[in-house]
Structures are given as structure tokens and as C-alpha cells.
PDB file of N, CA and C in Angstrom:
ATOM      1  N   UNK A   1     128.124  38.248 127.563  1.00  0.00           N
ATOM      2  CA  UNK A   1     128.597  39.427 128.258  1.00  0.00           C
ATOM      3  C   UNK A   1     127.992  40.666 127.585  1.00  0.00           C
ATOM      4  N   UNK A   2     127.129  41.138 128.272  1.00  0.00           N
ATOM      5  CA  UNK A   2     126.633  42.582 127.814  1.00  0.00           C
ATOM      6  C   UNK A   2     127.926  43.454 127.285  1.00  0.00           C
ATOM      7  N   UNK A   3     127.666  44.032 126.106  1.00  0.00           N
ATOM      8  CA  UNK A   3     127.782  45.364 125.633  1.00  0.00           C
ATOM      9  C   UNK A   3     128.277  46.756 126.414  1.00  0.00           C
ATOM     10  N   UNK A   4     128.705  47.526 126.250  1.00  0.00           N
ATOM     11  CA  UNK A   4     129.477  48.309 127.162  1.00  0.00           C
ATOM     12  C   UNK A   4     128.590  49.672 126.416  1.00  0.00           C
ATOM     13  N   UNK A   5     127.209  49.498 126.095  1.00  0.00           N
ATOM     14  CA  UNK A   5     126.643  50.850 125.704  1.00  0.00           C
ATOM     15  C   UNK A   5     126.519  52.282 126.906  1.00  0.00           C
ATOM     16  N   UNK A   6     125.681  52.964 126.163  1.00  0.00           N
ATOM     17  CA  UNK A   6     125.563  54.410 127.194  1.00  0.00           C
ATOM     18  C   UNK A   6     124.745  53.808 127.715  1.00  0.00           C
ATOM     19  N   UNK A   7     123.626  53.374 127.465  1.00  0.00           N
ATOM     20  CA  UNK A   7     122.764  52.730 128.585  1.00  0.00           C
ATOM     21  C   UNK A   7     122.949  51.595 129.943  1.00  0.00           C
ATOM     22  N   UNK A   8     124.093  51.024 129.288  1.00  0.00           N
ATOM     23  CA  UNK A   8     124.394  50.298 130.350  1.00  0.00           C
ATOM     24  C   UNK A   8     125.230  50.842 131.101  1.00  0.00           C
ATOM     25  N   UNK A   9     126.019  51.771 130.976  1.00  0.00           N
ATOM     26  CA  UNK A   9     126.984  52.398 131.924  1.00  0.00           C
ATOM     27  C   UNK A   9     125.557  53.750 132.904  1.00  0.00           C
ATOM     28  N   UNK A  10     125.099  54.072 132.438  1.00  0.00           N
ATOM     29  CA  UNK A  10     123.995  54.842 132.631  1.00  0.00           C
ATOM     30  C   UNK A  10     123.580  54.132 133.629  1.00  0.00           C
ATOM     31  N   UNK A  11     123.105  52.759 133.294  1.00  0.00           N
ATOM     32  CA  UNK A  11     121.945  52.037 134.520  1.00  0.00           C
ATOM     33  C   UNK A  11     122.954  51.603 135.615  1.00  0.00           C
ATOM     34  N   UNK A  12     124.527  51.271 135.749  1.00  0.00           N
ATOM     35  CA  UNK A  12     125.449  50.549 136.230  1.00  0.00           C
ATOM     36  C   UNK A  12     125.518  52.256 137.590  1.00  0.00           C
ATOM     37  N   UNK A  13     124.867  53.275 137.417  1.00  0.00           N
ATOM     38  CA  UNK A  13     125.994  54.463 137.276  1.00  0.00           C
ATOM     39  C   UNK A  13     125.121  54.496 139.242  1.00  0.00           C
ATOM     40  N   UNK A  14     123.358  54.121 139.598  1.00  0.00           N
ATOM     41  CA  UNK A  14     123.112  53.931 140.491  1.00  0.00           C
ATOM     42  C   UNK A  14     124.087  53.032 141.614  1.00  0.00           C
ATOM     43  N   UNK A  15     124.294  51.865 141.210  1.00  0.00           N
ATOM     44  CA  UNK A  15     125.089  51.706 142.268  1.00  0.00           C
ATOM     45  C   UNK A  15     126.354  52.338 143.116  1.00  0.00           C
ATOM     46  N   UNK A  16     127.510  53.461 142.099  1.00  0.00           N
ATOM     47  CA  UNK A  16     128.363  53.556 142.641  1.00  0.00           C
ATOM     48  C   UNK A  16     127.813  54.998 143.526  1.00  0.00           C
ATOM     49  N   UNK A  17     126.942  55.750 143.098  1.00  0.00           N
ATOM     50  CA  UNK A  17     125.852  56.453 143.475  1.00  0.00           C
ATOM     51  C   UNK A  17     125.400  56.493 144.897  1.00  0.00           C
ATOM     52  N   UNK A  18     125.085  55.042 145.241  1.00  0.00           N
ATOM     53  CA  UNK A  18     124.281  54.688 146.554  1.00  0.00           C
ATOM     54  C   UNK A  18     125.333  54.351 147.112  1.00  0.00           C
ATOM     55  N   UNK A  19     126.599  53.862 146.820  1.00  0.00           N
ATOM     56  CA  UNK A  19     127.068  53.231 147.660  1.00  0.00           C
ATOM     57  C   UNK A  19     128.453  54.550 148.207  1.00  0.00           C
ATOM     58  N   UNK A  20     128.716  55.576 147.132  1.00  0.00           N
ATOM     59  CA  UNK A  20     129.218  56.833 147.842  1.00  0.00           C
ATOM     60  C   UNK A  20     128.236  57.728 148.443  1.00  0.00           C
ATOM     61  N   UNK A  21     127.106  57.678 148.192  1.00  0.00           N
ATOM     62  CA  UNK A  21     126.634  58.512 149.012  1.00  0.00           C
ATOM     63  C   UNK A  21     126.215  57.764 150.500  1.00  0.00           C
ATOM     64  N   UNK A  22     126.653  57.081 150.940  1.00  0.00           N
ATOM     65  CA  UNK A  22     126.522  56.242 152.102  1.00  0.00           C
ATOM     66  C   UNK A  22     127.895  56.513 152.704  1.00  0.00           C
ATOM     67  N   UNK A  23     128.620  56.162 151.974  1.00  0.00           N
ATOM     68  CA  UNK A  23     130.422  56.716 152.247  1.00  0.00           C
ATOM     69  C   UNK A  23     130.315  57.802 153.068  1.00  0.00           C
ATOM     70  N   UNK A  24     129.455  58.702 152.310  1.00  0.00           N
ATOM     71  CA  UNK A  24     129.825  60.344 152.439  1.00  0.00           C
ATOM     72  C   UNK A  24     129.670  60.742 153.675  1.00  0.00           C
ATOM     73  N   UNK A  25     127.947  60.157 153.685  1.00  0.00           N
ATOM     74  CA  UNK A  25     127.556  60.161 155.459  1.00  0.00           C
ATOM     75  C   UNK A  25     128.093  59.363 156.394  1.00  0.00           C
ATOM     76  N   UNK A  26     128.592  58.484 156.351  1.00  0.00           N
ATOM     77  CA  UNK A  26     129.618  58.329 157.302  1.00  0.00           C
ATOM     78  C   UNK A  26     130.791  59.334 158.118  1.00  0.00           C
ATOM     79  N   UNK A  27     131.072  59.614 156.704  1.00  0.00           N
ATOM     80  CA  UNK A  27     132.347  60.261 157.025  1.00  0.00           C
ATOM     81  C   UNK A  27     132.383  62.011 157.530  1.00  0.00           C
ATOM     82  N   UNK A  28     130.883  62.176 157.134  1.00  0.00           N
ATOM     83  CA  UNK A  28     130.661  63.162 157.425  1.00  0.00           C
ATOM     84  C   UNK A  28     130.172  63.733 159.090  1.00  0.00           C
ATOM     85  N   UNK A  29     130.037  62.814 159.421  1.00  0.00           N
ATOM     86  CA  UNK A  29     130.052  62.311 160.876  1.00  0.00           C
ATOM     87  C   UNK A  29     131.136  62.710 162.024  1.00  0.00           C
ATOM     88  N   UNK A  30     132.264  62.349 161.432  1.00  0.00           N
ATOM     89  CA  UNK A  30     133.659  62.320 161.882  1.00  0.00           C
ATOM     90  C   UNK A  30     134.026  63.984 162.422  1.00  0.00           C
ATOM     91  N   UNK A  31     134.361  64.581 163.489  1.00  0.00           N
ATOM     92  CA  UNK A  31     134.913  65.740 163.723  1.00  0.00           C
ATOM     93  C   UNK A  31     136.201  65.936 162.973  1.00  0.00           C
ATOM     94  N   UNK A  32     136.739  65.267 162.700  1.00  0.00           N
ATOM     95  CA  UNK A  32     138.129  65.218 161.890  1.00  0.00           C
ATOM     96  C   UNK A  32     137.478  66.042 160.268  1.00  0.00           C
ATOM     97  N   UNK A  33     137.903  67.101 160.086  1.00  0.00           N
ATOM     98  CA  UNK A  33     137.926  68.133 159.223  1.00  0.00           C
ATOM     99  C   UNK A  33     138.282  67.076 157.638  1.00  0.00           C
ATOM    100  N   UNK A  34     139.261  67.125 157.660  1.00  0.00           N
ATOM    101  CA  UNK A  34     139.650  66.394 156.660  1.00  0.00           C
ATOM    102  C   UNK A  34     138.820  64.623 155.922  1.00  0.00           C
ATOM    103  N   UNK A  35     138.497  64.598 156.925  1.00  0.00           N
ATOM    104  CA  UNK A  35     137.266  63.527 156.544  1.00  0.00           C
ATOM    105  C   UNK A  35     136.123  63.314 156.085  1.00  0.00           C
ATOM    106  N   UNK A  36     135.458  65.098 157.174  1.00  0.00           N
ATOM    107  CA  UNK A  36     134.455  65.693 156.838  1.00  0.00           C
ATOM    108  C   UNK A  36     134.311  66.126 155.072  1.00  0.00           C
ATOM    109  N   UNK A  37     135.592  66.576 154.634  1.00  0.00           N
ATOM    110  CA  UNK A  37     135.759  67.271 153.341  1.00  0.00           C
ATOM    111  C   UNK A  37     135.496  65.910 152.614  1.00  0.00           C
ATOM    112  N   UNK A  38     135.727  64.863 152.934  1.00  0.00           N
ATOM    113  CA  UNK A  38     135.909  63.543 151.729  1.00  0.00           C
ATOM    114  C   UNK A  38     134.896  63.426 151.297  1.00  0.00           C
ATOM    115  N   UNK A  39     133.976  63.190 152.986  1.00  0.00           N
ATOM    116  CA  UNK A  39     132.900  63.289 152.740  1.00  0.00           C
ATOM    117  C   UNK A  39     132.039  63.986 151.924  1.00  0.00           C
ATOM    118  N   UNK A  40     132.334  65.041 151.954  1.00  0.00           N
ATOM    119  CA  UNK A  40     131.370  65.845 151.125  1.00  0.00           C
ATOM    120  C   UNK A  40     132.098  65.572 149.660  1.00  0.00           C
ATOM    121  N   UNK A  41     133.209  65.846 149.244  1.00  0.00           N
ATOM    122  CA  UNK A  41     132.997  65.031 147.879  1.00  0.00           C
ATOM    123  C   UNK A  41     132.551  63.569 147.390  1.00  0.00           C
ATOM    124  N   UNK A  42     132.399  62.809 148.636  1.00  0.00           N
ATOM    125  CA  UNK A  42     131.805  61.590 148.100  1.00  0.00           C
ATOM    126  C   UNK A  42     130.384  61.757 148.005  1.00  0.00           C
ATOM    127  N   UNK A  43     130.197  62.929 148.561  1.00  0.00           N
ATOM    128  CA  UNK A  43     128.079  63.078 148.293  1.00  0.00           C
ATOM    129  C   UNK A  43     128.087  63.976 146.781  1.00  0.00           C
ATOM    130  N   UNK A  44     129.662  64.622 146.662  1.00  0.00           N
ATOM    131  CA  UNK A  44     129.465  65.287 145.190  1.00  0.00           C
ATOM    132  C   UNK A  44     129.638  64.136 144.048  1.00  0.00           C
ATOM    133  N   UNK A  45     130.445  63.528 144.369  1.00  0.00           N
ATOM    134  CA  UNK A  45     130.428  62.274 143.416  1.00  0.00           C
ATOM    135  C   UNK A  45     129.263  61.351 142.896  1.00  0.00           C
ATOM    136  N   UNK A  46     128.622  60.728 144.296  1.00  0.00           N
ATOM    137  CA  UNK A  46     127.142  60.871 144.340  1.00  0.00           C
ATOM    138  C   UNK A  46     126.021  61.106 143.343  1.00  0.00           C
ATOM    139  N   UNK A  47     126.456  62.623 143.723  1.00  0.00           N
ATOM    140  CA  UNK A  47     125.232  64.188 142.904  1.00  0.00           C
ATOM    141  C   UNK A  47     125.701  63.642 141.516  1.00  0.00           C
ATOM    142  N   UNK A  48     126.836  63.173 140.656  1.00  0.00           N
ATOM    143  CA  UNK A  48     127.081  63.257 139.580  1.00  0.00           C
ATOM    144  C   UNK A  48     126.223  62.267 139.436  1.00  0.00           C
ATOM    145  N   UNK A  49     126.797  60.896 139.441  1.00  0.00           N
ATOM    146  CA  UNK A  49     126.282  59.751 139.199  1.00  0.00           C
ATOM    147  C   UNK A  49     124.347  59.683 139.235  1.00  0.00           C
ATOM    148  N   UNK A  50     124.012  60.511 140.429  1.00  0.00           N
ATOM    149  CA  UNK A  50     122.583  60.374 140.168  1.00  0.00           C
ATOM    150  C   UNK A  50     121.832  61.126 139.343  1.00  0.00           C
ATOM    151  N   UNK A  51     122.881  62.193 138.805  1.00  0.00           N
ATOM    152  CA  UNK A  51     121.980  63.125 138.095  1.00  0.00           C
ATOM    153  C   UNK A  51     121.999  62.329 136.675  1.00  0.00           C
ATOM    154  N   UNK A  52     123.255  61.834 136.215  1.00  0.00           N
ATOM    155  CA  UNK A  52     123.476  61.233 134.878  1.00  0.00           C
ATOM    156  C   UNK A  52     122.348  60.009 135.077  1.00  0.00           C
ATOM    157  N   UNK A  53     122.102  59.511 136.089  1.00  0.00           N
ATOM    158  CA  UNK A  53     121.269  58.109 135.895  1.00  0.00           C
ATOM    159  C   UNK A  53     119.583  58.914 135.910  1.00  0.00           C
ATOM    160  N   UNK A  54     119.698  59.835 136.784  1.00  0.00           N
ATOM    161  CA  UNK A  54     118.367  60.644 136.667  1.00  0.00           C
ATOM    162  C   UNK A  54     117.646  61.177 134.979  1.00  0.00           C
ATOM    163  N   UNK A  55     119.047  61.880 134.015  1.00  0.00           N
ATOM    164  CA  UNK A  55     118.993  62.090 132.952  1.00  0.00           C
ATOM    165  C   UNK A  55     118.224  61.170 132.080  1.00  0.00           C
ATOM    166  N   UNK A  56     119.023  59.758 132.352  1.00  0.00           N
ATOM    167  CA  UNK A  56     119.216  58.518 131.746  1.00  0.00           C
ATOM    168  C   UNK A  56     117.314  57.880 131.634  1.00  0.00           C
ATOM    169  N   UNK A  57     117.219  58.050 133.082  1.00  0.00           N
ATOM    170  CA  UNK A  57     115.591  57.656 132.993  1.00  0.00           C
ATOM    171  C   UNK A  57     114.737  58.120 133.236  1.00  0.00           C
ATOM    172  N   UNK A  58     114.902  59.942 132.380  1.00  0.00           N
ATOM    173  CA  UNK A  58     114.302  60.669 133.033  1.00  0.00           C
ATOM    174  C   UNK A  58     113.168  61.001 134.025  1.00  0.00           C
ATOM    175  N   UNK A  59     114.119  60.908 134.774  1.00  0.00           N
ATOM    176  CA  UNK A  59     113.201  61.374 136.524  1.00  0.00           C
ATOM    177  C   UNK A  59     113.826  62.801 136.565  1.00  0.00           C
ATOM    178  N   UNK A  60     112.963  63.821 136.445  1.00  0.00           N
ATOM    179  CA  UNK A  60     113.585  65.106 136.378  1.00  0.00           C
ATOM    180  C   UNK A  60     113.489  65.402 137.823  1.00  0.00           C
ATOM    181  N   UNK A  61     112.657  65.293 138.754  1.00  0.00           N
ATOM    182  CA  UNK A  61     112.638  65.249 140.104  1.00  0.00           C
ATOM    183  C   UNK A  61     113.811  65.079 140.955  1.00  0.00           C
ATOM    184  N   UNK A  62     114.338  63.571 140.297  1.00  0.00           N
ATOM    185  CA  UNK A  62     115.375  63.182 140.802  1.00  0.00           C
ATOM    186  C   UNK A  62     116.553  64.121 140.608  1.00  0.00           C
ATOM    187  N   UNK A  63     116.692  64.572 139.217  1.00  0.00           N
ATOM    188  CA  UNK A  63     117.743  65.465 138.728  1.00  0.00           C
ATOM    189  C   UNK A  63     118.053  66.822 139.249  1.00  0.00           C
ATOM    190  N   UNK A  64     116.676  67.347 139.630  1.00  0.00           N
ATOM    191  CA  UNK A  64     116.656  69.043 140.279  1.00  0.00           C
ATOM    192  C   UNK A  64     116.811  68.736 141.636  1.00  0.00           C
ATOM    193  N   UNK A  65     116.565  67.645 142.391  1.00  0.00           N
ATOM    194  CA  UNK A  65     116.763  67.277 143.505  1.00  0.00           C
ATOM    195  C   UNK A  65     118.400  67.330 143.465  1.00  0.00           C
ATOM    196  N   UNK A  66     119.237  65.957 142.966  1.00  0.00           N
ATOM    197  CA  UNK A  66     120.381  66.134 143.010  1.00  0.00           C
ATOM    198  C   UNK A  66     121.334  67.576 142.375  1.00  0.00           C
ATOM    199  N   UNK A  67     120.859  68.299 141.584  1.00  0.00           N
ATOM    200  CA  UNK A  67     121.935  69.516 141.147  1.00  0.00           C
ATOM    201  C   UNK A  67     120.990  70.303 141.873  1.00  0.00           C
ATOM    202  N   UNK A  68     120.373  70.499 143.309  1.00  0.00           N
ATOM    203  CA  UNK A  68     120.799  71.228 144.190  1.00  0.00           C
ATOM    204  C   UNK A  68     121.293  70.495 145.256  1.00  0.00           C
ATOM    205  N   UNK A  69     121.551  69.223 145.188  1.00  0.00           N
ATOM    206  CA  UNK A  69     122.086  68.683 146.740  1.00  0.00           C
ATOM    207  C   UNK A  69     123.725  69.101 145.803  1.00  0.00           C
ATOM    208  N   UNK A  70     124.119  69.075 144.860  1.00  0.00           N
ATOM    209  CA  UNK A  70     125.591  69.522 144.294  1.00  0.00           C
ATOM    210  C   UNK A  70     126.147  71.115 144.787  1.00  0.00           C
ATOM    211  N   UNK A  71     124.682  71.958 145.349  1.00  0.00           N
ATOM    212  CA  UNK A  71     124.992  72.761 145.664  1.00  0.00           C
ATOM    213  C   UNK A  71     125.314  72.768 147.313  1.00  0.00           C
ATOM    214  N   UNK A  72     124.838  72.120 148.230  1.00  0.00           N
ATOM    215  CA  UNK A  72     125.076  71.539 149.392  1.00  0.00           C
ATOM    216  C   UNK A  72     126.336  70.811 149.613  1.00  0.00           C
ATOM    217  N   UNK A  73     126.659  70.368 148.760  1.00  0.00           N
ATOM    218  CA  UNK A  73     127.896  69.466 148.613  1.00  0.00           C
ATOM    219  C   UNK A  73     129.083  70.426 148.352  1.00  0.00           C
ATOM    220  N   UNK A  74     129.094  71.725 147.629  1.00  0.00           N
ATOM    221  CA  UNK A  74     129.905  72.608 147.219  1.00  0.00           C
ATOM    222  C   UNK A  74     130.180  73.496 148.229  1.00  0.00           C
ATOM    223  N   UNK A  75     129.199  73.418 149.384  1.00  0.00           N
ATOM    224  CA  UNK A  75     128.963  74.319 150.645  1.00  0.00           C
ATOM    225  C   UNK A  75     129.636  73.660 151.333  1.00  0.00           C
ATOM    226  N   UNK A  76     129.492  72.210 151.975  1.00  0.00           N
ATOM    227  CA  UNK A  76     130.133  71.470 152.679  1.00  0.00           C
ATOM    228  C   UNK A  76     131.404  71.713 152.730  1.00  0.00           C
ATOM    229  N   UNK A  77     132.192  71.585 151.122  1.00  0.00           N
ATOM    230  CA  UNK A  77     133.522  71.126 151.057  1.00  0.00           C
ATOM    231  C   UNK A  77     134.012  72.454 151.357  1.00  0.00           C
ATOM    232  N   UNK A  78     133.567  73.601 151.332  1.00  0.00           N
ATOM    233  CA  UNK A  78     133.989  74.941 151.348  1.00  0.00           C
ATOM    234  C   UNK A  78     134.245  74.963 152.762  1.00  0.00           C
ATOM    235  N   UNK A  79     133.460  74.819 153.389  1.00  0.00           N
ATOM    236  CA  UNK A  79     132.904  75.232 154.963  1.00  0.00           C
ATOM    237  C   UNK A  79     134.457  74.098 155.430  1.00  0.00           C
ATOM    238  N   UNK A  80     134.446  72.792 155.096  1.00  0.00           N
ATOM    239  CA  UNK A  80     135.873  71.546 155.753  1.00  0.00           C
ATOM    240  C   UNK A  80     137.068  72.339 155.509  1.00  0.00           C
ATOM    241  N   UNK A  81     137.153  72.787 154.150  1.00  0.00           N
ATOM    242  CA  UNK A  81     138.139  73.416 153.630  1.00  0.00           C
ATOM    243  C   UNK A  81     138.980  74.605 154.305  1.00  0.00           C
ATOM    244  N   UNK A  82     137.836  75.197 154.864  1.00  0.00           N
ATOM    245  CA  UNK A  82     138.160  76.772 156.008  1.00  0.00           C
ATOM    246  C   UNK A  82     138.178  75.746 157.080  1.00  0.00           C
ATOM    247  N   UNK A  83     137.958  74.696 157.674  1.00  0.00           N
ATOM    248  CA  UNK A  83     138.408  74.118 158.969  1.00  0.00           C
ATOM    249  C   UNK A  83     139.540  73.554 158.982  1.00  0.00           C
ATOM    250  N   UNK A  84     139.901  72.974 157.433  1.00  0.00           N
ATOM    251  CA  UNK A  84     141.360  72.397 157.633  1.00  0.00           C
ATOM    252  C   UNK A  84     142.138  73.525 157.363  1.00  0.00           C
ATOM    253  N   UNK A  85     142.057  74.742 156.749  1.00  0.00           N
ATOM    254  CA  UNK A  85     142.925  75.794 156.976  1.00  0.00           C
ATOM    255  C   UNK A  85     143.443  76.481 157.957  1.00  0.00           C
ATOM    256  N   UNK A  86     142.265  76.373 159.004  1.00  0.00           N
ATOM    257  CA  UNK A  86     142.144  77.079 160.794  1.00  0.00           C
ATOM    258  C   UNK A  86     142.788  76.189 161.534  1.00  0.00           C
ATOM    259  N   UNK A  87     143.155  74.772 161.068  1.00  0.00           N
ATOM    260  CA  UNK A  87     143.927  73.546 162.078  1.00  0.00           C
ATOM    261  C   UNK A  87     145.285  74.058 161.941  1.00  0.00           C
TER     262      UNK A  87
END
């Protein structure tokens, strides 16, 4: 049984990564306001995970890519946020 190092939580950190940011767009789909918002924190959740795995092996590409999609993601939840307030 592997070791529970930074590297392995680091390399482990893509999957939950791909598999919320798939979440996100789904849900982001949905006219339902409140879903929309999940969504967008599951693409911020995402942004974390890929930037730390981006760090991890450094792909700086990857990293300036994701901490501005964190800024898209911060827009999103803002923008759901004023729709579930207006419901």
C-alpha cells in the first residue's frame, strides 16, 4: 500500500479535478439558479485541484490557465447568487 506522501496526494488530486469539473458542466446547464451556483463551485473546486496538480508537475500553462478559469468561476457564482436572490 503506497505511502500517503505530497506527491501522491498531488498526483491522486487530477482525478477528483476531472471528475468535478464534468459535474460542474452539467449542472451548469440546468436553468434552476441554484444548481447553476453548484455548478460553478464545482468548476471552482476543479480550479483548485488542477492548479495544485499543475504546481505539482509543473505545467505552468496549466496553472495560469486554471487561476484564471478561478476567476470565471468567481463570476459565475456571483452572477447564480444575484439570480437566487431575484427568485
Amino acid at each position: 500500500m503506497p505511502t500517503l506522501t505530497r506527491a501522491v496526494i498531488c498526483e491522486a488530486l487530477q482525478w477528483p479535478g476531472m471528475v468535478l469539473g464534468l459535474i460542474g458542466a452539467v449542472l451548469i446547464g440546468y436553468v434552476d439558479a441554484r444548481l447553476g451556483f453548484a455548478g460553478f463551485v464545482c468548476f471552482l473546486l476543479s480550479n483548485v485541484c488542477w492548479i495544485a496538480w499543475g504546481l505539482h508537475r509543473g505545467g505552468r500553462g496549466l496553472v495560469i490557465m486554471q487561476s484564471l478559469f478561478v476567476i470565471t468561476s468567481l463570476m459565475g457564482m456571483y452572477h447564480k447568487w444575484l439570480a437566487i436572490g431575484a427568485a
